[in-house]
N, C-alpha and C. Protein backbone atom coordinates (compact mmCIF):
# COMPACT_ATOMS: atom_id res chain seq x y z
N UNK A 1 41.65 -30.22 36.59
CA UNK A 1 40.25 -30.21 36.96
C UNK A 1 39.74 -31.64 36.96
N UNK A 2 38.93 -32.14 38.11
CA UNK A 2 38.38 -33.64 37.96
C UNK A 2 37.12 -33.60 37.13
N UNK A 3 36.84 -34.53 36.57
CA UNK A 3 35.89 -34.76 35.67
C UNK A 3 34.53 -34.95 36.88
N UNK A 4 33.46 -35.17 36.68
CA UNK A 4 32.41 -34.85 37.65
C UNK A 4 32.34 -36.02 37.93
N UNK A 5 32.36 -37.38 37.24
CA UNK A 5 32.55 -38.89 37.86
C UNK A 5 33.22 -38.69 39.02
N UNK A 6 34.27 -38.11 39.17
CA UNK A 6 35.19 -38.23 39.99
C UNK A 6 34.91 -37.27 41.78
N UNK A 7 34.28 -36.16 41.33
CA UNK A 7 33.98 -35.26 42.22
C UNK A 7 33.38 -36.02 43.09
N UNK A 8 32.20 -36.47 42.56
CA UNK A 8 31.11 -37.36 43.61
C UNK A 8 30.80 -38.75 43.33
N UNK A 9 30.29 -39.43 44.21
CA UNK A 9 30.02 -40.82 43.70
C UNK A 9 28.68 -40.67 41.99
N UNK A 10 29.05 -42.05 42.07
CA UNK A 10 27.70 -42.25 41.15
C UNK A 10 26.34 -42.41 41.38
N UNK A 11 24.98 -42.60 40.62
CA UNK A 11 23.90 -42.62 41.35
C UNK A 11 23.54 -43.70 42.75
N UNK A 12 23.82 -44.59 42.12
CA UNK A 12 23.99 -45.69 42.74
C UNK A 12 24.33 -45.36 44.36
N UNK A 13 25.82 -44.64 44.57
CA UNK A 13 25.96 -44.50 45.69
C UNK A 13 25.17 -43.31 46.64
N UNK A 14 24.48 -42.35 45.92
CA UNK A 14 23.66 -41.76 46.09
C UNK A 14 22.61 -42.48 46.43
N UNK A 15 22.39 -43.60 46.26
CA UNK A 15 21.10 -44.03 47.13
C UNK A 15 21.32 -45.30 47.92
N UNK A 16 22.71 -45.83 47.57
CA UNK A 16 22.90 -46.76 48.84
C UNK A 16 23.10 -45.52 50.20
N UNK A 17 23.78 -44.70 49.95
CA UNK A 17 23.94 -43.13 50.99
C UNK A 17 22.56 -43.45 51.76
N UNK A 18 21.52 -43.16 51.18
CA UNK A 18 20.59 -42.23 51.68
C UNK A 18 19.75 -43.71 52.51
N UNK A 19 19.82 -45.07 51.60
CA UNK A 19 19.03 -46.18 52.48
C UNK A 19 20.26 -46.69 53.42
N UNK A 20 21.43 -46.68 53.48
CA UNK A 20 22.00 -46.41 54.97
C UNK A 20 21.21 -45.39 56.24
N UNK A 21 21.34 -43.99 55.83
CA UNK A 21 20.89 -42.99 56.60
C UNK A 21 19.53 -43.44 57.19
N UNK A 22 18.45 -44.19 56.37
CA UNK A 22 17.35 -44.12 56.52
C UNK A 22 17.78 -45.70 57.78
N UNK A 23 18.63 -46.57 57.55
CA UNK A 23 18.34 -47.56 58.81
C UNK A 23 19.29 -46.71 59.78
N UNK A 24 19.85 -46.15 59.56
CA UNK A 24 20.41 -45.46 60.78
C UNK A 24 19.12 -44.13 61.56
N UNK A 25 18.04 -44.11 60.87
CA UNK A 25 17.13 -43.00 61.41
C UNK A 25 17.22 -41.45 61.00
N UNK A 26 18.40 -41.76 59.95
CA UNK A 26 18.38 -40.23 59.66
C UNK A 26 18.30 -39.58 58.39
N UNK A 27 17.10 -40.55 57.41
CA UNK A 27 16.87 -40.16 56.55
C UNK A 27 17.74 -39.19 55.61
N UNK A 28 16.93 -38.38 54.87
CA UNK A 28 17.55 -37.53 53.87
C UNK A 28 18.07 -36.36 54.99
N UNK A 29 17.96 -35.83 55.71
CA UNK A 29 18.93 -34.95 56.61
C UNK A 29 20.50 -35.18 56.74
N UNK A 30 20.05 -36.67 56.93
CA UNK A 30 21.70 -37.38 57.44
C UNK A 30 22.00 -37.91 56.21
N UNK A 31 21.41 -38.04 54.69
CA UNK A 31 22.10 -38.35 53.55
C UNK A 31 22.67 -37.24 53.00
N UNK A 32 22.21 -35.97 53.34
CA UNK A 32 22.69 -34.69 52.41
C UNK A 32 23.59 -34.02 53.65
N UNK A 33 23.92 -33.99 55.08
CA UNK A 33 25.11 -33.67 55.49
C UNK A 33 26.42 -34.36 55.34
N UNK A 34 25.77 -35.88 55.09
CA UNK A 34 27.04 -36.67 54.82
C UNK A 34 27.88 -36.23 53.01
N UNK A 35 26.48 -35.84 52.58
CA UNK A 35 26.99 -35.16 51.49
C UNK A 35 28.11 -33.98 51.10
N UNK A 36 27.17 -33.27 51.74
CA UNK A 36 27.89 -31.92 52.20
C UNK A 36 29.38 -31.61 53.07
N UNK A 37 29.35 -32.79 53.60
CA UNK A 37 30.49 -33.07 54.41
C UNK A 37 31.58 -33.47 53.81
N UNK A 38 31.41 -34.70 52.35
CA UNK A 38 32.34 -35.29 51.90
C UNK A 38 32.98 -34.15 50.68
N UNK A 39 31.45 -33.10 50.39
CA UNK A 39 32.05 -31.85 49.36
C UNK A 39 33.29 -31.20 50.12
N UNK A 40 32.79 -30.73 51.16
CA UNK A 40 34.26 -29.57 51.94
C UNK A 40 35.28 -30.91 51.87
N UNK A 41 35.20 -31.53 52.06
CA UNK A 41 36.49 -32.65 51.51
C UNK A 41 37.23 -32.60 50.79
N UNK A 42 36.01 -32.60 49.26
CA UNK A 42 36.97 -32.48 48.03
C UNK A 42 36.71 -31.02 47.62
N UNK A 43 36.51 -30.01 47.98
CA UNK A 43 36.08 -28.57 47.68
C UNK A 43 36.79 -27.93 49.10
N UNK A 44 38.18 -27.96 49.36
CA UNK A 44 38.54 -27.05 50.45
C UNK A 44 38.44 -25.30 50.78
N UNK A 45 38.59 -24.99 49.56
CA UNK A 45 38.55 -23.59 49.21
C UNK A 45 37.38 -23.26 48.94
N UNK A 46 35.82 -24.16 49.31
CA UNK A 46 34.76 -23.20 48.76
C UNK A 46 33.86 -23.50 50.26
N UNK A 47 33.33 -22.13 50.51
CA UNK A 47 32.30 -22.52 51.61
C UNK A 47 30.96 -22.98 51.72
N UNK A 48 30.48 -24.29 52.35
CA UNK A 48 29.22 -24.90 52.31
C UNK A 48 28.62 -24.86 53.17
N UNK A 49 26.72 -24.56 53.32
CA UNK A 49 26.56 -24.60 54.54
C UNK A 49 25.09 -25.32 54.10
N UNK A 50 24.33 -26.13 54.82
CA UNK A 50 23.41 -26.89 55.00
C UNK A 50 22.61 -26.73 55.87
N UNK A 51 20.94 -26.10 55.86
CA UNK A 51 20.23 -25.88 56.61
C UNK A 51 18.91 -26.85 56.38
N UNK A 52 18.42 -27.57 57.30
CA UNK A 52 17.31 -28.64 57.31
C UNK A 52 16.57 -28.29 58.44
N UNK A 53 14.89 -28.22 57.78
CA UNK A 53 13.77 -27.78 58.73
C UNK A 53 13.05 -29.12 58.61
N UNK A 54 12.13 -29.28 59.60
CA UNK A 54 11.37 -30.26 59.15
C UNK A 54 11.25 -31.60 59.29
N UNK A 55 10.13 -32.70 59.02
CA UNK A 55 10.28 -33.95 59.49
C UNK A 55 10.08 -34.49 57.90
N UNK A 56 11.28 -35.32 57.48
CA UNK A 56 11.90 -35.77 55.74
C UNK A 56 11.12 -37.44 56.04
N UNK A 57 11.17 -37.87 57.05
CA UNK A 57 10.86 -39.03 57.29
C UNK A 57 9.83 -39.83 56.62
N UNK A 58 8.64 -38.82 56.76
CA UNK A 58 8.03 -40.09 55.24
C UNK A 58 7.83 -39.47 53.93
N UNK A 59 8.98 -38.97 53.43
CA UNK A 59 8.78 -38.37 52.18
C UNK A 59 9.45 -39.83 51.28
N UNK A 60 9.01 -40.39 49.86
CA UNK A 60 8.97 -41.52 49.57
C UNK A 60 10.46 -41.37 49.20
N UNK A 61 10.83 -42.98 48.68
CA UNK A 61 12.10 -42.81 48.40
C UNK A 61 12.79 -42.27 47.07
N UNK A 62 11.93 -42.46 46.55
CA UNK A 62 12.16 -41.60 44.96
C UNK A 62 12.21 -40.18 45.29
N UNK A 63 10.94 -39.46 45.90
CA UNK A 63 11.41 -38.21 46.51
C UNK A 63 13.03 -37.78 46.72
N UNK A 64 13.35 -39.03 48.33
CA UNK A 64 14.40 -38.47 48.57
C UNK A 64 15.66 -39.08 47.49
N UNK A 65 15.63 -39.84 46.85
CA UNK A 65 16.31 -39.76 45.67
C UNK A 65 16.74 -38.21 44.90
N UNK A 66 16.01 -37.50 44.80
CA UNK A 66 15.70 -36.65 43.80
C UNK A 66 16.36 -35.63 44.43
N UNK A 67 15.81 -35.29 45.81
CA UNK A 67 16.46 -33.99 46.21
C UNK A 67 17.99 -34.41 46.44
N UNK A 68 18.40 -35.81 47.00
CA UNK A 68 19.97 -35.80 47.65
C UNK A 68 20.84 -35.43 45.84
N UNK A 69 20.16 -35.92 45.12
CA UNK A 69 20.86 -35.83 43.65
C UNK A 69 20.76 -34.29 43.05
N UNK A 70 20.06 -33.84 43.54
CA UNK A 70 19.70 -31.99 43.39
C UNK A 70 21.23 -31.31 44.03
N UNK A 71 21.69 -31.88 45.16
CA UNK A 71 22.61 -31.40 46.12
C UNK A 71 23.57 -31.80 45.90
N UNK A 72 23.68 -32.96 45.47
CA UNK A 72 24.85 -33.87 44.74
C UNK A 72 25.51 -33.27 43.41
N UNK A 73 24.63 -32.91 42.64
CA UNK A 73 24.63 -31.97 41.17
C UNK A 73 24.88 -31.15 41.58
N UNK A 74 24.68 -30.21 41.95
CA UNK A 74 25.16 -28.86 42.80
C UNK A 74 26.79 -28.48 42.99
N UNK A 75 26.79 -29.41 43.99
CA UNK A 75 28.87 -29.85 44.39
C UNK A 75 29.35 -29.87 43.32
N UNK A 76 28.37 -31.03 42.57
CA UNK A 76 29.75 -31.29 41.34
C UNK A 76 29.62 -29.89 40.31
N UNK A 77 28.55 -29.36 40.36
CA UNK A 77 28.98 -28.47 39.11
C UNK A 77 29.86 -26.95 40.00
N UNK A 78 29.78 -26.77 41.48
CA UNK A 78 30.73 -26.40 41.80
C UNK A 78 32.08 -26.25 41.74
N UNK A 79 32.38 -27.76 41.76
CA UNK A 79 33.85 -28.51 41.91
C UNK A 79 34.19 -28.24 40.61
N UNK A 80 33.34 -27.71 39.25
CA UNK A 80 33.51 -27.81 37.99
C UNK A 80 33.83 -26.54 37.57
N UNK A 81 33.27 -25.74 38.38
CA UNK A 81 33.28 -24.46 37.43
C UNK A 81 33.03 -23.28 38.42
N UNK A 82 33.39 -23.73 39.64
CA UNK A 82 33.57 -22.45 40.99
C UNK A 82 33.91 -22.87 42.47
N UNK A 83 35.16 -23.68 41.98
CA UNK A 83 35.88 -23.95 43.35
C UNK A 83 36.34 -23.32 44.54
N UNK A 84 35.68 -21.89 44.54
CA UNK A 84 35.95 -21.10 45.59
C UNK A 84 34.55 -20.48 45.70
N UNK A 85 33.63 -20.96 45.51
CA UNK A 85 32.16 -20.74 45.96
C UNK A 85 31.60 -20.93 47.15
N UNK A 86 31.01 -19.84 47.38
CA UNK A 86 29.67 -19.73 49.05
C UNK A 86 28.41 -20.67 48.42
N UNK A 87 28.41 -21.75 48.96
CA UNK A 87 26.88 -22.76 48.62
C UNK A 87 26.40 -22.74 49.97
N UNK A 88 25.04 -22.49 49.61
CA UNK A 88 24.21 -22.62 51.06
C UNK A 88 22.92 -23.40 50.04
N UNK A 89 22.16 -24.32 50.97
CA UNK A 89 21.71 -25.03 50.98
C UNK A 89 20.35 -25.08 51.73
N UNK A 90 19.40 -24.75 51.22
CA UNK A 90 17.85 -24.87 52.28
C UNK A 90 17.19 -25.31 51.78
N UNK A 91 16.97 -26.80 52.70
CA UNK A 91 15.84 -28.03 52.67
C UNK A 91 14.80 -27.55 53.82
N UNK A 92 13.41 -27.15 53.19
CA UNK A 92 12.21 -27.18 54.26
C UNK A 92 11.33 -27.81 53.97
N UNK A 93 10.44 -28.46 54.69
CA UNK A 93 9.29 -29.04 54.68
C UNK A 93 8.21 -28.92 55.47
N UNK A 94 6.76 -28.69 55.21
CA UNK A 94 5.65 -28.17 55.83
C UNK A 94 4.94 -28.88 55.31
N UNK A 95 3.82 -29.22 56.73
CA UNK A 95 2.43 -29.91 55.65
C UNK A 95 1.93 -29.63 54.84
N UNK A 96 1.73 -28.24 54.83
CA UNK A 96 1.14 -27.81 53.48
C UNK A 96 2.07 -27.37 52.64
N UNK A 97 2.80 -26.92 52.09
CA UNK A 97 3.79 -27.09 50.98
C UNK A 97 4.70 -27.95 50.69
N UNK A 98 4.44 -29.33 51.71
CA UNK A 98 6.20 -30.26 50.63
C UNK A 98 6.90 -29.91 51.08
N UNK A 99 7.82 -30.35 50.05
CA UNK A 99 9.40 -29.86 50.67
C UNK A 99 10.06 -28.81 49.48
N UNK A 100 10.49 -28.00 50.15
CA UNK A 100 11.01 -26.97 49.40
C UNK A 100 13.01 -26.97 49.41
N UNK A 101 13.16 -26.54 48.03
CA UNK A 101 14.94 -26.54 48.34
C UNK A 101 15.27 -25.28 47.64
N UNK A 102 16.26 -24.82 48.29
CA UNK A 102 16.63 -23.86 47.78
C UNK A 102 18.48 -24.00 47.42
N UNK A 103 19.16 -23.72 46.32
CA UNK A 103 20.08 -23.75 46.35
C UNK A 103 21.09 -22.49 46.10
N UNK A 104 22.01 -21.63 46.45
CA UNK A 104 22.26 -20.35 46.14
C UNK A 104 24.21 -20.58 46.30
């Protein structure tokens, strides 16, 4: 079993991730598929799926700190303790409620 250091990067790269995404234009959408992408990587046997509504674009950066590390935590405690798990993933956002996540 990998230790959770190992599963995913550290914080750090969790937010160089996400201020890449953001000069590339694709904010926290494009920080948490790249996420999600590098999990089925190291998680072959578990199924992930990632659903994003919404405009993430000026949600602050601590915000998106918070949620990509919500999703990040997630994997790893997957990779930890249910390597053959269905994760689905729902990021929404509305003017009037924020952004909402759901993790299952």
């Amino acid at each position: 079993m990998k230790p959770s250091a190992e599963a995913h990067p550290p914080d750090r790269a969790g937010a160089v991730g996400i201020q890449q995404s953001k000069r590339a234009g694709r904010h926290l959408p494009g920080a948490l598929k790249q996420c999600v992408d590098d999990g089925r990587i190291h998680l072959p046997g578990a199924s992930l799926s990632l659903t994003v509504k919404g405009d993430f674009a000026e949600l602050s950066d601590a915000l998106n700190l918070i949620l990509y590390r919500l999703v990040q935590e997630a994997l790893t405690n997957v990779s930890t303790f249910a390597r053959e798990a269905r994760v689905e993933i729902f990021l929404i956002r509305t003017p009037a409620d924020g952004a909402r996540m759901r993790l299952s």
